[in-house]
PDB file of N, CA and C in Angstrom:
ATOM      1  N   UNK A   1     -36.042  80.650  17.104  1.00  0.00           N
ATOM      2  CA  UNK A   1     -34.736  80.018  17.069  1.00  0.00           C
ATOM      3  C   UNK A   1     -33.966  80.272  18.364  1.00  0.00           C
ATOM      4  N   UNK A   2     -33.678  81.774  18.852  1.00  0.00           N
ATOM      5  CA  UNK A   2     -33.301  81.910  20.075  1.00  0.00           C
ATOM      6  C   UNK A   2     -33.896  81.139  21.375  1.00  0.00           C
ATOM      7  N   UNK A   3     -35.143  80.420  21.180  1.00  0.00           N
ATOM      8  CA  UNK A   3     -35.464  80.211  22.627  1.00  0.00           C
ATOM      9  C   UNK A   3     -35.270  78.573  22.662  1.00  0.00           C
ATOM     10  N   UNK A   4     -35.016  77.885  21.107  1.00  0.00           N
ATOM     11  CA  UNK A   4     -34.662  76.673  21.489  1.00  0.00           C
ATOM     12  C   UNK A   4     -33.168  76.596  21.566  1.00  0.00           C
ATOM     13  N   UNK A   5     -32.120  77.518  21.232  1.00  0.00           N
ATOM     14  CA  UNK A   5     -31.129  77.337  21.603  1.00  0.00           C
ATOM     15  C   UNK A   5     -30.473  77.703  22.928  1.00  0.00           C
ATOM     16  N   UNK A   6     -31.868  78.676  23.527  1.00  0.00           N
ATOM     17  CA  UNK A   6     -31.851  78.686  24.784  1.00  0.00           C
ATOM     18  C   UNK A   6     -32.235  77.766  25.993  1.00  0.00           C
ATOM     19  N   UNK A   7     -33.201  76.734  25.127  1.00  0.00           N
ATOM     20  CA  UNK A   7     -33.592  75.654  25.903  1.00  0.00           C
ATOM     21  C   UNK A   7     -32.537  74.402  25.884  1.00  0.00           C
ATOM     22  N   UNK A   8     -32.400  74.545  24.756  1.00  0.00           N
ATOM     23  CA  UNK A   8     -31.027  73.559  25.099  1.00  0.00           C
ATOM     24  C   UNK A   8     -29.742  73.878  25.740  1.00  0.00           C
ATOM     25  N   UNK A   9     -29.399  75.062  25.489  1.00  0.00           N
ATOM     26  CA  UNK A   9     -28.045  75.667  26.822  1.00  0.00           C
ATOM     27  C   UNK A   9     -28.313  75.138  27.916  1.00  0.00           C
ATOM     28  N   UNK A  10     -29.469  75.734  28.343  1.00  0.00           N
ATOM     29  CA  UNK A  10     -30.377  75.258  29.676  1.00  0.00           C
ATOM     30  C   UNK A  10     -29.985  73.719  30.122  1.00  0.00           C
ATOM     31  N   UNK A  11     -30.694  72.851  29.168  1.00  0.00           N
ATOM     32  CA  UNK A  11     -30.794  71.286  29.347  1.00  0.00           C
ATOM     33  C   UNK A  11     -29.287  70.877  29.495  1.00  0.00           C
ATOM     34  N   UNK A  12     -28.867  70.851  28.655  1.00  0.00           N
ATOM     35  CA  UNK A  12     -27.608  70.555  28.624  1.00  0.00           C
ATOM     36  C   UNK A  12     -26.449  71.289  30.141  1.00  0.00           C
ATOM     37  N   UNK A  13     -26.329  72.339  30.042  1.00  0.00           N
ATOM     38  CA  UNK A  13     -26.020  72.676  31.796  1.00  0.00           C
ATOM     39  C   UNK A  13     -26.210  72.268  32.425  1.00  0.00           C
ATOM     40  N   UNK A  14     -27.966  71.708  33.028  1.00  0.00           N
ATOM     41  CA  UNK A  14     -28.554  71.108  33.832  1.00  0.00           C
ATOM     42  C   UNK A  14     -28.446  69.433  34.092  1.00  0.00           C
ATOM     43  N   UNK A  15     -27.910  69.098  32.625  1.00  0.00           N
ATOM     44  CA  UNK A  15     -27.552  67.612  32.955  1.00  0.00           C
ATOM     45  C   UNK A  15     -25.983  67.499  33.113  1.00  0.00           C
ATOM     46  N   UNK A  16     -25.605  68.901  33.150  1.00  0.00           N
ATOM     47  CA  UNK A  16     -23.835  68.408  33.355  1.00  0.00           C
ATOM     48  C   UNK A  16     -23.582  68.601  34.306  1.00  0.00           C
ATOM     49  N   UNK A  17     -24.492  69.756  35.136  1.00  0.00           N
ATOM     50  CA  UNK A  17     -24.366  70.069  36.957  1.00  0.00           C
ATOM     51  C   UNK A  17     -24.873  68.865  37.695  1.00  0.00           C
ATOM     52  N   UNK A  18     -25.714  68.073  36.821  1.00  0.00           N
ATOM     53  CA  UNK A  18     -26.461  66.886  37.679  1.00  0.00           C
ATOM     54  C   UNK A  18     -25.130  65.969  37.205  1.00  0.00           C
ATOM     55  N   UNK A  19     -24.809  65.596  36.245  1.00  0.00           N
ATOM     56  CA  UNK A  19     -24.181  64.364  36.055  1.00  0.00           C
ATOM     57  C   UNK A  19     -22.432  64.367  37.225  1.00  0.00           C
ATOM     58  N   UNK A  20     -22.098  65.992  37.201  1.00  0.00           N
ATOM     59  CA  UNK A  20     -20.966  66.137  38.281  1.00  0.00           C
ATOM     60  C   UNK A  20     -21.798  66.243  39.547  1.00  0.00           C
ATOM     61  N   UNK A  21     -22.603  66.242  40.294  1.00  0.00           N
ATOM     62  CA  UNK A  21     -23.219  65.855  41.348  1.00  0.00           C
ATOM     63  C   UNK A  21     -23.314  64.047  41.521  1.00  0.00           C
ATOM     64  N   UNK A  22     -24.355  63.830  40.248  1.00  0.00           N
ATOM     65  CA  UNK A  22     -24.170  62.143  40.786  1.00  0.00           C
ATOM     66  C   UNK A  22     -23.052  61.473  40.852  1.00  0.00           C
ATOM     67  N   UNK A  23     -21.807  61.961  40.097  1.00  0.00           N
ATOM     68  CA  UNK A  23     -20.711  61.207  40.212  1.00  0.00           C
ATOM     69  C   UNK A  23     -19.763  61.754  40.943  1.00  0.00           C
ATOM     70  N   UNK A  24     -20.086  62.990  42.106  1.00  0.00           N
ATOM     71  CA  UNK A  24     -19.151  63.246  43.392  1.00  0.00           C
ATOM     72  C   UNK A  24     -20.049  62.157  44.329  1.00  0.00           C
ATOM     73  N   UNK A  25     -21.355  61.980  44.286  1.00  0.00           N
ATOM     74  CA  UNK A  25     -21.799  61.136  45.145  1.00  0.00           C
ATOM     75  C   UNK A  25     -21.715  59.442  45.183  1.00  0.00           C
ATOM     76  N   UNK A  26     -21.474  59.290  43.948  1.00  0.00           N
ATOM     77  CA  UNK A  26     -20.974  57.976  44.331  1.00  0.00           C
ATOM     78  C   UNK A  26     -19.275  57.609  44.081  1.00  0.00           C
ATOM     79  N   UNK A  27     -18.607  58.830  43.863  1.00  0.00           N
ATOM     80  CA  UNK A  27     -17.560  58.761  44.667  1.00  0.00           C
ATOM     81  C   UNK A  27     -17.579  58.840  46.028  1.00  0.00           C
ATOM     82  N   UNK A  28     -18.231  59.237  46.645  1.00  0.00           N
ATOM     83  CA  UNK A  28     -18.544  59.135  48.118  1.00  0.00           C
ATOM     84  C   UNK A  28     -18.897  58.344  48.824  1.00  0.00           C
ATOM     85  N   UNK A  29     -20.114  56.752  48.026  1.00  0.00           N
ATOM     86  CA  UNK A  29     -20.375  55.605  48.232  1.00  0.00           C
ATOM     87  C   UNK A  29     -19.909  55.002  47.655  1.00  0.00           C
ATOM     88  N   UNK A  30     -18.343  55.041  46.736  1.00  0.00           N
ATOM     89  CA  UNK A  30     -17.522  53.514  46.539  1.00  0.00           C
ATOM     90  C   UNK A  30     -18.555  52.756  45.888  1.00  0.00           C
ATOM     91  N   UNK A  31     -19.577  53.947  44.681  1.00  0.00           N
ATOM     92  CA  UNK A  31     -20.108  53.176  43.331  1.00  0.00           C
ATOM     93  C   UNK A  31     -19.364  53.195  42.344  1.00  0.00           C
ATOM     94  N   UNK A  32     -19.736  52.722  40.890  1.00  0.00           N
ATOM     95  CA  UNK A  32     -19.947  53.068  40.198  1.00  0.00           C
ATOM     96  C   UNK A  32     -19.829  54.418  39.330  1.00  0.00           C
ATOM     97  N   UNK A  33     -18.567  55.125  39.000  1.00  0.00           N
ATOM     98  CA  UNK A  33     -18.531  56.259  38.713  1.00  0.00           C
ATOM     99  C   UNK A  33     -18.757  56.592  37.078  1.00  0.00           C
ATOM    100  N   UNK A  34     -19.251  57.967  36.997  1.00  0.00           N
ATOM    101  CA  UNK A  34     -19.626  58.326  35.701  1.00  0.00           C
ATOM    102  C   UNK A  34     -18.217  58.710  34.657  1.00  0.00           C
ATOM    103  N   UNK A  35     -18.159  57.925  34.006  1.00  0.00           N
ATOM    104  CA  UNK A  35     -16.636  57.923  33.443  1.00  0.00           C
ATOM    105  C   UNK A  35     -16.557  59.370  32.598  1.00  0.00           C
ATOM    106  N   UNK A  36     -15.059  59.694  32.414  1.00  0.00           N
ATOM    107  CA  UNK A  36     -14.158  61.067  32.647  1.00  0.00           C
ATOM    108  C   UNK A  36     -14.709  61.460  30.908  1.00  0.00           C
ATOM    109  N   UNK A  37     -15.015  60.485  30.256  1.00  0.00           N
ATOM    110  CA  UNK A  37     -15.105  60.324  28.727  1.00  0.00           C
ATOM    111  C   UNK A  37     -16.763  61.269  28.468  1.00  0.00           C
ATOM    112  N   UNK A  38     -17.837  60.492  29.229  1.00  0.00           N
ATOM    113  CA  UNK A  38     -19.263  60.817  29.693  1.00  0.00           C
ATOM    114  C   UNK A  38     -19.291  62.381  30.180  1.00  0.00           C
ATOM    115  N   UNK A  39     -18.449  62.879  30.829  1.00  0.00           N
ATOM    116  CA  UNK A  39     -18.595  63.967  31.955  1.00  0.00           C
ATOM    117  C   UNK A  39     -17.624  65.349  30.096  1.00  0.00           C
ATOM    118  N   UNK A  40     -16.817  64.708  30.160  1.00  0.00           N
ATOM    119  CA  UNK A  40     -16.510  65.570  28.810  1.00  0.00           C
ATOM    120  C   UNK A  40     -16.985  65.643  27.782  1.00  0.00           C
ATOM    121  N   UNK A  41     -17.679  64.650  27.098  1.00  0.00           N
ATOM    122  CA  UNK A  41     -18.829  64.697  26.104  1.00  0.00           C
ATOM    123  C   UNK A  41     -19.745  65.816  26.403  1.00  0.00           C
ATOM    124  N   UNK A  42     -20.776  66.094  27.630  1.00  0.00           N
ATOM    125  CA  UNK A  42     -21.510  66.827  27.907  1.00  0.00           C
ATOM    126  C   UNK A  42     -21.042  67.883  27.930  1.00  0.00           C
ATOM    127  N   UNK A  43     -19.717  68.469  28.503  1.00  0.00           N
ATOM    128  CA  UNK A  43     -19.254  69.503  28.513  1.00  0.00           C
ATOM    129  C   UNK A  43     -19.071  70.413  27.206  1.00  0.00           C
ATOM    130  N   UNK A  44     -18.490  69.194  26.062  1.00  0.00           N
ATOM    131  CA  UNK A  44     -17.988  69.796  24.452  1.00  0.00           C
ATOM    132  C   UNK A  44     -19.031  70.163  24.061  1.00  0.00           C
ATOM    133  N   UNK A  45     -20.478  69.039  24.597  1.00  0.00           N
ATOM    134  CA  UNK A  45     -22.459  69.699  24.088  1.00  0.00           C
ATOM    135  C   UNK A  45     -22.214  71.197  24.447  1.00  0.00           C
ATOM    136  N   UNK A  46     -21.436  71.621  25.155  1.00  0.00           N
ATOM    137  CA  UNK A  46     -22.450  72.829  25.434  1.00  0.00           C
ATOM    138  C   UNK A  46     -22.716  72.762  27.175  1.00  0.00           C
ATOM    139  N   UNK A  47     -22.235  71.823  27.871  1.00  0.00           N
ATOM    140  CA  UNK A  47     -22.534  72.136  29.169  1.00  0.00           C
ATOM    141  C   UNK A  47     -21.286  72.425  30.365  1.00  0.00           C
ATOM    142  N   UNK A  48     -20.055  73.093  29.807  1.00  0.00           N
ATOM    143  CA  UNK A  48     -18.832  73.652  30.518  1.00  0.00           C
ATOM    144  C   UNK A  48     -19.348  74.462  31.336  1.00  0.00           C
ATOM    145  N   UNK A  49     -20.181  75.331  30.717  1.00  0.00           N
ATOM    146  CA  UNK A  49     -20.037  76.349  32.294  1.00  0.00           C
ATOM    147  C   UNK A  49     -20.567  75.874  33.422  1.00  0.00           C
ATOM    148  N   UNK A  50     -21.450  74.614  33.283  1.00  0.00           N
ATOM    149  CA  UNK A  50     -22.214  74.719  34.778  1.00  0.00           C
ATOM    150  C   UNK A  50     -21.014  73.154  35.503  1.00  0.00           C
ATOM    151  N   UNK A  51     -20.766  72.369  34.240  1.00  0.00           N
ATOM    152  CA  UNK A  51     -19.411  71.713  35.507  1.00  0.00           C
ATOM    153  C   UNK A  51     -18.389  72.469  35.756  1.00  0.00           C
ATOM    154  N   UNK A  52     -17.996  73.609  35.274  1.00  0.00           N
ATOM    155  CA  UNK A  52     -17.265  74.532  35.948  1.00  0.00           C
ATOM    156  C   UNK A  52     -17.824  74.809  37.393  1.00  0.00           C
ATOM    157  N   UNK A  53     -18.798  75.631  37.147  1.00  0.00           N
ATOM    158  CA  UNK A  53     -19.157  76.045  38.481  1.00  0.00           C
ATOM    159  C   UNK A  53     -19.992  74.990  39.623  1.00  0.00           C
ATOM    160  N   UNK A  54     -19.911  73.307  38.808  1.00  0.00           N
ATOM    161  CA  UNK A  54     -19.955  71.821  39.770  1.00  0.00           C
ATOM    162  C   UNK A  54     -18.604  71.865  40.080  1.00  0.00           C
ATOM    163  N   UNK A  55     -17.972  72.170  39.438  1.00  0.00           N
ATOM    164  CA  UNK A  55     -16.703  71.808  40.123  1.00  0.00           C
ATOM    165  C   UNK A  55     -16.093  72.712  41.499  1.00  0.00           C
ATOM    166  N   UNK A  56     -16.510  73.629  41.403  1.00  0.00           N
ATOM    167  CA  UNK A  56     -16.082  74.594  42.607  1.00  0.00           C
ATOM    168  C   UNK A  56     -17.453  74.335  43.758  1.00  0.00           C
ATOM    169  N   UNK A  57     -18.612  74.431  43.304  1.00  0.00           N
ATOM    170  CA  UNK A  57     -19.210  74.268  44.432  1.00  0.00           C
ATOM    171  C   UNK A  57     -19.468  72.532  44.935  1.00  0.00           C
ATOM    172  N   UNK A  58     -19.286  71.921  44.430  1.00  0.00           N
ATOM    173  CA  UNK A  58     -19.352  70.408  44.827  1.00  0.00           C
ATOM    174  C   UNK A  58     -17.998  70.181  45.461  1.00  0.00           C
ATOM    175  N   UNK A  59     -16.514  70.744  44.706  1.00  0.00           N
ATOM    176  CA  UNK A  59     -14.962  70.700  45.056  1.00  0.00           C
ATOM    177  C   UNK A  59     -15.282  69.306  44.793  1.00  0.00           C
ATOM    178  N   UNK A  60     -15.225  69.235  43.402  1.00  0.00           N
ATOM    179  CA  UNK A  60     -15.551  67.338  42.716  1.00  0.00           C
ATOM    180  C   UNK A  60     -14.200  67.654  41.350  1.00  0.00           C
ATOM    181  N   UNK A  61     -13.129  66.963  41.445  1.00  0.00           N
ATOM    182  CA  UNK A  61     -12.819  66.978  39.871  1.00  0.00           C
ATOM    183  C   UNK A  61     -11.606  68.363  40.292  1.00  0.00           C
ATOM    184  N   UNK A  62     -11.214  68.665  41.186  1.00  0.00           N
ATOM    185  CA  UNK A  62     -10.247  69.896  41.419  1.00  0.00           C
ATOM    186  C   UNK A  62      -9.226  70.061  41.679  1.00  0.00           C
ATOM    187  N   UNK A  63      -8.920  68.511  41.488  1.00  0.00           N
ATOM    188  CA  UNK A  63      -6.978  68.622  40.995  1.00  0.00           C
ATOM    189  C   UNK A  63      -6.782  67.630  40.139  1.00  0.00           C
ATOM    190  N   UNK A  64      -7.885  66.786  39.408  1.00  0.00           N
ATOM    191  CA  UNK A  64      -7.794  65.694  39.000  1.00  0.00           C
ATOM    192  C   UNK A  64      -7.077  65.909  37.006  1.00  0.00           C
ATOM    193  N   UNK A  65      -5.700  66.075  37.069  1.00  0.00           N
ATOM    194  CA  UNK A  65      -5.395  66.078  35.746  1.00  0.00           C
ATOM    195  C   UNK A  65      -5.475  64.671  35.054  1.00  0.00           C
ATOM    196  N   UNK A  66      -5.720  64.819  33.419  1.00  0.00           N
ATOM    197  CA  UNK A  66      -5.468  65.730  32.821  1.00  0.00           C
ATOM    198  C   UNK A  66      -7.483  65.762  32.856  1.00  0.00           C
ATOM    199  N   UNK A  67      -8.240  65.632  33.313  1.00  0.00           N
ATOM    200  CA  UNK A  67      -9.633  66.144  33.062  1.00  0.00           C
ATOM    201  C   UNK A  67      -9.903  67.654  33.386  1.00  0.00           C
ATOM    202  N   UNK A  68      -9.143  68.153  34.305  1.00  0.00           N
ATOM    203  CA  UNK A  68      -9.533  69.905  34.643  1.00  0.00           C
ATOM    204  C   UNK A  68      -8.867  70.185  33.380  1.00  0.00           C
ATOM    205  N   UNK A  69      -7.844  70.158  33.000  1.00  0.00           N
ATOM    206  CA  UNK A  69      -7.108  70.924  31.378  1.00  0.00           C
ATOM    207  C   UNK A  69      -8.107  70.910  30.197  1.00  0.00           C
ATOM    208  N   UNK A  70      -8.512  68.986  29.835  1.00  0.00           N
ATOM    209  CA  UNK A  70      -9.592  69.283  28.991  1.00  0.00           C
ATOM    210  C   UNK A  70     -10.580  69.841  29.307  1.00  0.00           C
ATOM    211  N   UNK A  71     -11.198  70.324  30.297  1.00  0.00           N
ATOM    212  CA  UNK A  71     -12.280  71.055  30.995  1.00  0.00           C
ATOM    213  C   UNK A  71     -12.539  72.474  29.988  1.00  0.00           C
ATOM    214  N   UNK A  72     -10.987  72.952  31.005  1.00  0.00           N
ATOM    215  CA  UNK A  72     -11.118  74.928  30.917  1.00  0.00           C
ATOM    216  C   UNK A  72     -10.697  74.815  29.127  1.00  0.00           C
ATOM    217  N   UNK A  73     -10.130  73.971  28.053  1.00  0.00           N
ATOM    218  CA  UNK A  73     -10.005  73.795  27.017  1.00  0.00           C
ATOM    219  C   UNK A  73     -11.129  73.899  26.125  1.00  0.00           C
ATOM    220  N   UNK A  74     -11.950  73.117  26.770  1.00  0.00           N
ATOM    221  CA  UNK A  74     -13.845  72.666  26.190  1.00  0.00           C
ATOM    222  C   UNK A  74     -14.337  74.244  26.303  1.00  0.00           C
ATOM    223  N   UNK A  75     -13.869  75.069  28.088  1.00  0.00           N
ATOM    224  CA  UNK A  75     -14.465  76.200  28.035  1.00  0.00           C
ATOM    225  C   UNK A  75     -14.345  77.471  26.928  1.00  0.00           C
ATOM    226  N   UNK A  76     -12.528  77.387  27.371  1.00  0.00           N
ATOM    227  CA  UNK A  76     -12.200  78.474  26.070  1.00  0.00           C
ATOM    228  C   UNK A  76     -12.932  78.306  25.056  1.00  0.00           C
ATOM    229  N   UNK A  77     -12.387  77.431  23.976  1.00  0.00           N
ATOM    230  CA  UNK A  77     -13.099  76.943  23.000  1.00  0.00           C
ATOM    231  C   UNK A  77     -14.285  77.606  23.085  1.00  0.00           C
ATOM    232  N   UNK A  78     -15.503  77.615  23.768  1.00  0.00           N
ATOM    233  CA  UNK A  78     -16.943  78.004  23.579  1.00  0.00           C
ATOM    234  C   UNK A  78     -16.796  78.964  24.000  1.00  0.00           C
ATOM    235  N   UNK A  79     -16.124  79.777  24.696  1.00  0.00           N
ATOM    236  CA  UNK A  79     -16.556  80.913  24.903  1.00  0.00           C
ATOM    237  C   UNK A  79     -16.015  81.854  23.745  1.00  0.00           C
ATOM    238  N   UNK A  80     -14.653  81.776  22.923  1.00  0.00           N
ATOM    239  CA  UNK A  80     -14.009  81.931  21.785  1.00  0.00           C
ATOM    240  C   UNK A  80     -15.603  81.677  20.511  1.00  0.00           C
ATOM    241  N   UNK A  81     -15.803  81.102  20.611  1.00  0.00           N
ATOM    242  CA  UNK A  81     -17.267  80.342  19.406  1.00  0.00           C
ATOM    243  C   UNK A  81     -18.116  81.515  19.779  1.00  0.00           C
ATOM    244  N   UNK A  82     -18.852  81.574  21.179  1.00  0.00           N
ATOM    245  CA  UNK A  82     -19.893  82.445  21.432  1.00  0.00           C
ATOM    246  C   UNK A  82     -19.647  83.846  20.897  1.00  0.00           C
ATOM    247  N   UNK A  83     -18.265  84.393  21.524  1.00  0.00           N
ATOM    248  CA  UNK A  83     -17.644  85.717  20.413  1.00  0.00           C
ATOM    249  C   UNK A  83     -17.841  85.740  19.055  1.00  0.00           C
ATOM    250  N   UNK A  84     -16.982  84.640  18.661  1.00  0.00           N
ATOM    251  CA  UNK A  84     -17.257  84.484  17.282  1.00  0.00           C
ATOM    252  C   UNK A  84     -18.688  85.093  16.493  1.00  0.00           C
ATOM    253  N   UNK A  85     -19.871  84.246  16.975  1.00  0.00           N
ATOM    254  CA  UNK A  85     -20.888  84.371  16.925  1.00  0.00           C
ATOM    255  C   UNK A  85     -21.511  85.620  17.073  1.00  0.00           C
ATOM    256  N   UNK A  86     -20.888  86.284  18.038  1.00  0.00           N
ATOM    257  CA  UNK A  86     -21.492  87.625  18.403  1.00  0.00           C
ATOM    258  C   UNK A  86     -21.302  88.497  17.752  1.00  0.00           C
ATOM    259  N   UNK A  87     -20.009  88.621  17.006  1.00  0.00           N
ATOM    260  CA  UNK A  87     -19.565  89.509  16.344  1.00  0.00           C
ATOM    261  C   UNK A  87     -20.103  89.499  15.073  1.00  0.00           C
ATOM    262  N   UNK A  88     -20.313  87.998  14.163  1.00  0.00           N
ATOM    263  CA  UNK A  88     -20.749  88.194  13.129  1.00  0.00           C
ATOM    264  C   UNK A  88     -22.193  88.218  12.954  1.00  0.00           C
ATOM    265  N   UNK A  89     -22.821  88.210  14.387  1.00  0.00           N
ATOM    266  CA  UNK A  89     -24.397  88.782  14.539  1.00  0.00           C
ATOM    267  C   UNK A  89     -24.607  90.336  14.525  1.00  0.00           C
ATOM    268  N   UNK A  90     -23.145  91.204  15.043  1.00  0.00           N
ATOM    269  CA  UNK A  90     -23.183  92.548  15.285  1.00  0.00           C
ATOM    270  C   UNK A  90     -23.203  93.136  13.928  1.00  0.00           C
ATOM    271  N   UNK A  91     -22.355  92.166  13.207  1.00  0.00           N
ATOM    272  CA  UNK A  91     -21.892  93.197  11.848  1.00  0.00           C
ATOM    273  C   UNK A  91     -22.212  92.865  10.666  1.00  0.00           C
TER     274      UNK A  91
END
């Protein structure tokens, strides 16, 4: 059980660091951008921490309200859950 919920943390991160990469880059070529709706869906999956840390190392999405608020919101939230979790695994 632990290693598929580890594989999906994984996946899910990995498509939210990619999906804030492809859509700083075609903000950059005046495409087609990955809408604000798309980029927060993935995040509520389970993939906040790694567009967190797309967002600082790309500097994609870093003053753009109100999407940074729902962001660190999506984060709390899970990181509040993961506690949750931890605690009633401890005891």
């Amino acid at each position: 059980m632990f290693l598929v919920a580890a594989g999906y943390w994984v996946a899910v991160n990995l498509t939210g660091f990619a999906l804030f990469g492809w859509d700083k880059s075609c903000a950059l070529r005046g495409r087609r951008r990955v809408p604000e709706r798309q980029l927060l869906m993935v995040a509520a999956l389970g993939g906040a921490p790694a567009m967190l840390l797309g967002r600082s190392i790309l500097r994609h999405k870093t003053q753009k309200q109100p999407f940074r608020s729902y962001l660190n919101m999506i984060m709390c939230a899970q990181t509040l859950a993961a506690i949750a979790v931890l605690v009633m695994l401890a005891g």
